[in-house]
Protein backbone atom coordinates (compact mmCIF):
# COMPACT_ATOMS: atom_id res chain seq x y z
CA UNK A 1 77.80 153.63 120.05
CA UNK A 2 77.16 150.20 121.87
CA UNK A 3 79.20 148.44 119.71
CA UNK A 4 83.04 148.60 117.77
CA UNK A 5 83.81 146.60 115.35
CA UNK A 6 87.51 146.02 114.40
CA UNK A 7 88.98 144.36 111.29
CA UNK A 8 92.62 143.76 111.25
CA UNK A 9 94.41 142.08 108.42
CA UNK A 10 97.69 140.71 109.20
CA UNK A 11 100.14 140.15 106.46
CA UNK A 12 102.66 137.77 107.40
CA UNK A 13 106.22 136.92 105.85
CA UNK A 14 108.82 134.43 106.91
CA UNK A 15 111.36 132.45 106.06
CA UNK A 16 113.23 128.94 105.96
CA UNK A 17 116.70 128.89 107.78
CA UNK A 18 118.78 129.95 106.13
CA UNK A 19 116.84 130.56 102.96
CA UNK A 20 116.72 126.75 102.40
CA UNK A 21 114.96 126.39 98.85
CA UNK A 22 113.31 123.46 101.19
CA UNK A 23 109.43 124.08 99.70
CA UNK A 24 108.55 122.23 96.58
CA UNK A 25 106.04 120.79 94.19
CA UNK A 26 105.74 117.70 96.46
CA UNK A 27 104.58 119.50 99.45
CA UNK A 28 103.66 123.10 98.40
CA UNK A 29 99.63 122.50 98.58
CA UNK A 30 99.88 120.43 101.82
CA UNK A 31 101.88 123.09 103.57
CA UNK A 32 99.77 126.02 102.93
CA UNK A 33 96.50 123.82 103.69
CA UNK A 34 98.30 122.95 107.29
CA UNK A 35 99.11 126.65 107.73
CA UNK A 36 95.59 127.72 106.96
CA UNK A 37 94.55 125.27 109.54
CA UNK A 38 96.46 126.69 112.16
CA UNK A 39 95.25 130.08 111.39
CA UNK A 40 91.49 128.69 111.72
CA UNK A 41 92.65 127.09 114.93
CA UNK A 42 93.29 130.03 116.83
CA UNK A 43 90.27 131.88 115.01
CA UNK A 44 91.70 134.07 112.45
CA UNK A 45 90.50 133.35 109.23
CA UNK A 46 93.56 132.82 106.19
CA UNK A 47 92.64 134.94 103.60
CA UNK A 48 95.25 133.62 101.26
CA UNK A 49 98.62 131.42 101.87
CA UNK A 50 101.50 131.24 99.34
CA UNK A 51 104.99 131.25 98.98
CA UNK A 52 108.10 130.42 97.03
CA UNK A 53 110.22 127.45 97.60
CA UNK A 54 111.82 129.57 100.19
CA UNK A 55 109.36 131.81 102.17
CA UNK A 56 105.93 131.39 102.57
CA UNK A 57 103.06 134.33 102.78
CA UNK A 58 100.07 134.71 104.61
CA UNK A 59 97.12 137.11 104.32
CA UNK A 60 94.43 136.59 107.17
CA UNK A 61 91.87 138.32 109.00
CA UNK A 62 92.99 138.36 113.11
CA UNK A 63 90.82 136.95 115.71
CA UNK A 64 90.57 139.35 119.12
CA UNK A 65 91.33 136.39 120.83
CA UNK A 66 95.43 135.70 120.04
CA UNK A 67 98.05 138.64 119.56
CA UNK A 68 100.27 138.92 116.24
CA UNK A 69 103.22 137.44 118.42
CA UNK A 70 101.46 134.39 119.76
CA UNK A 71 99.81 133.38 116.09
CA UNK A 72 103.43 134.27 114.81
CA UNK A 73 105.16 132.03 117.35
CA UNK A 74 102.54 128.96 116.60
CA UNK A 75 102.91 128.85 113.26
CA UNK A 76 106.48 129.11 112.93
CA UNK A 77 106.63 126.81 115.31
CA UNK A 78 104.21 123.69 114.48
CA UNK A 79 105.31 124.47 110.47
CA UNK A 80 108.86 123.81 111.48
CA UNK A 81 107.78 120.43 112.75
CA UNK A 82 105.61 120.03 110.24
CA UNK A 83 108.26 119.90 107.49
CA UNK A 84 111.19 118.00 109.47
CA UNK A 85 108.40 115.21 109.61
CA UNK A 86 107.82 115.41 105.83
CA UNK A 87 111.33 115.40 105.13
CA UNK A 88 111.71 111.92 106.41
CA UNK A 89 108.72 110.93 104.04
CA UNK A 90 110.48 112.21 101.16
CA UNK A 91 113.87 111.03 100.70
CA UNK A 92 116.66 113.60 100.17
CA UNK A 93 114.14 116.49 101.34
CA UNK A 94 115.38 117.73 104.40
């Protein structure tokens, strides 16, 4: 064979700190849309993000380009300053 093909599907589960019920209505969509982008960002391609108000899930196809543990560490990362910065827009969020 000349060529391999590889298909890896990544299911990923985290958190807020301290179970913080800190997702709702207001932001829900947004969120998920921003952590879909990141996952296009780095090449792997969201299959589908979700959640409850206090973890969020996230189904997506990897890119050969970006290990499990960097993709992880970027999206935890830019969603945790993603939703300090909303919190100021809504009052009493965060």
């Amino acid at each position: 064979m000349s060529q391999s093909l590889a298909k890896v599907c990544t299911h990923i589960v985290f958190s807020t700190k301290y179970r913080q019920p800190l997702i709702d209505d207001k932001i829900e969509n947004e969120l998920h849309r921003y952590l879909g982008g990141i996952c296009n960002k780095f090449e792997c391609i969201p299959i589908q993000v979700g959640g409850y108000v206090d973890h969020i899930h996230i189904l997506c196809v990897m890119s050969r380009k970006i290990s499990i543990m960097k993709l992880l560490e970027e999206i935890k990362k830019n969603s945790s300053r993603w939703i300090k910065t909303k919190g100021k827009e809504y009052e009493g969020f965060y």
